[in-house]
Protein backbone atom coordinates (compact mmCIF):
# COMPACT_ATOMS: atom_id res chain seq x y z
CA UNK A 1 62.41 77.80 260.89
CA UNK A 2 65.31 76.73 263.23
CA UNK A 3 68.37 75.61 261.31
CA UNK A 4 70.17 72.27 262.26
CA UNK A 5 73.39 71.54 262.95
CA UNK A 6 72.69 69.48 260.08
CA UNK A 7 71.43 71.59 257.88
CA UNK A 8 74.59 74.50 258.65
CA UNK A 9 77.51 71.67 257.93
CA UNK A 10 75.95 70.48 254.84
CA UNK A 11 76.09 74.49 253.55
CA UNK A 12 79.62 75.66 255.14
CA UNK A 13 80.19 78.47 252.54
CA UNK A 14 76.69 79.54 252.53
CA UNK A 15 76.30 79.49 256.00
CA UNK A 16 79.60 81.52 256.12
CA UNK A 17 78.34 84.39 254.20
CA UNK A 18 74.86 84.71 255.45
CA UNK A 19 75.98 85.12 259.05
CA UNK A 20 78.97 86.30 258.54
CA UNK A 21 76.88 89.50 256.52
CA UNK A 22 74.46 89.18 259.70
CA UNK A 23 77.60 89.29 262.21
CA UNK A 24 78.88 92.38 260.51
CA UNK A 25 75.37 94.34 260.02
CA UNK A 26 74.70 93.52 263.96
CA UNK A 27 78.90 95.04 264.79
CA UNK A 28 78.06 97.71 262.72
CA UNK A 29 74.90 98.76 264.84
CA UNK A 30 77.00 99.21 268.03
CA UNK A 31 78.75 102.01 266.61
CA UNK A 32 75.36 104.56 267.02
CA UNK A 33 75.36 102.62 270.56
CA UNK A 34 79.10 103.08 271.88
CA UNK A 35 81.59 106.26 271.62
CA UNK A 36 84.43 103.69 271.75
CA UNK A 37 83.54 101.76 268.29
CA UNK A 38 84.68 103.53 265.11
CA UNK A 39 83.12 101.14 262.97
CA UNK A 40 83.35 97.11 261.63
CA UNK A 41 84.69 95.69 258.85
CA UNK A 42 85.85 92.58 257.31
CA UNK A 43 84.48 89.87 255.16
CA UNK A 44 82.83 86.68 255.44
CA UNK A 45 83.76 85.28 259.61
CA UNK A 46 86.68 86.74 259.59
CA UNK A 47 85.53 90.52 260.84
CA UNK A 48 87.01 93.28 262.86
CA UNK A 49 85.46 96.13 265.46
CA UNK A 50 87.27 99.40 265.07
CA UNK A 51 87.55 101.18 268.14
CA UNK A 52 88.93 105.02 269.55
CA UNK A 53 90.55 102.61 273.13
CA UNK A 54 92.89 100.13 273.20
CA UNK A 55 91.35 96.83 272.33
CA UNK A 56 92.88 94.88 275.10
CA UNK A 57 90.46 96.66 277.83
CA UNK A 58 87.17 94.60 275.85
CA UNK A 59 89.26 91.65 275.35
CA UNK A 60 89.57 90.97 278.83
CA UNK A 61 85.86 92.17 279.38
CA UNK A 62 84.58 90.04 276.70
CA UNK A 63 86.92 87.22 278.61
CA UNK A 64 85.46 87.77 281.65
CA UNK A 65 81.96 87.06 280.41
CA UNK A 66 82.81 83.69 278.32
CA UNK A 67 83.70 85.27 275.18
CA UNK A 68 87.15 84.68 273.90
CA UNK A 69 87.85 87.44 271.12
CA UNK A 70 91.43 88.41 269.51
CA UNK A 71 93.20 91.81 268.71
CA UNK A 72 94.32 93.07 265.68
CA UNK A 73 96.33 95.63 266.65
CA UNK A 74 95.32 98.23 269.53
CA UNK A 75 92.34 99.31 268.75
CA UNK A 76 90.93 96.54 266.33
CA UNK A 77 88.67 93.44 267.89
CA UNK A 78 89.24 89.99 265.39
CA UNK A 79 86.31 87.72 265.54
CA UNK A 80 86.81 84.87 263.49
CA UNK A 81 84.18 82.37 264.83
CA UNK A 82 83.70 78.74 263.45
CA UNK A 83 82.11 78.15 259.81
CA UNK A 84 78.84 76.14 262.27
CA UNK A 85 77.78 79.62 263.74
CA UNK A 86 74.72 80.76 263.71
CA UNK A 87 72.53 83.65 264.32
CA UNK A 88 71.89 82.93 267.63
CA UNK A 89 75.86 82.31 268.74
CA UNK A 90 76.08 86.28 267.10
CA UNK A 91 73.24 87.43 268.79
CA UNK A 92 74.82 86.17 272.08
CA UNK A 93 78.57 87.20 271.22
CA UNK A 94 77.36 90.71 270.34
CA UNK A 95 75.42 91.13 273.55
CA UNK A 96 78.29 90.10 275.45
CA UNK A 97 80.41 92.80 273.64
CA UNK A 98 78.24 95.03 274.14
CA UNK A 99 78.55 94.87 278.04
CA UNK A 100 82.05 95.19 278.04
CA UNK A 101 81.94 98.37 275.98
CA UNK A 102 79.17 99.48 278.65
CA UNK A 103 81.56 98.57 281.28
CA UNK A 104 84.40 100.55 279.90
CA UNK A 105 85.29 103.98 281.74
CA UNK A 106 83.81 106.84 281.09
């Protein structure tokens, strides 16, 4: 069943933990995908990508593609998405992460 915009704003926190737990299980996949992440962490929306590069390199990738995503530090990505997301806005903002870590040099 397809959740409403409805349906996320009347459960903010409880939307905020169930995909924030699905955001961090799908960053945590890319790691057996892409040399360059270390790992993910964080808690709730507010999550990090741990990488071996400098962040800023997949920032501006991720820019290029539509995706606005932060730094914390040089090799950390911030996401920290709206408390409406859903499953579907992760599913996209992963994908597009994932290209700019394919796009990265070798």
């Amino acid at each position: 069943m397809r959740r409403g915009a409805d349906d996320v704003e009347e459960d903010l926190p409880g939307n905020a933990a169930r995909v924030g737990k699905y955001f961090l299980d799908r960053l945590q996949a890319l790691k057996g995908r892409h040399k360059a992440v270390v790992g993910a962490r964080g808690m709730g929306l507010i999550l990090g990508l741990e990488l071996s590069v400098p962040a800023r390199g997949v920032v501006a990738g991720c820019m290029e593609r539509g995706l606005l995503v932060l730094t914390a530090g040089d090799g950390v990505l911030r996401f920290v998405p709206p408390l409406i997301v859903t499953e579907a806005d992760v599913d996209r903002a992963v994908g597009i992460v994932e290209q700019a870590l394919a796009a990265l040099p070798a």
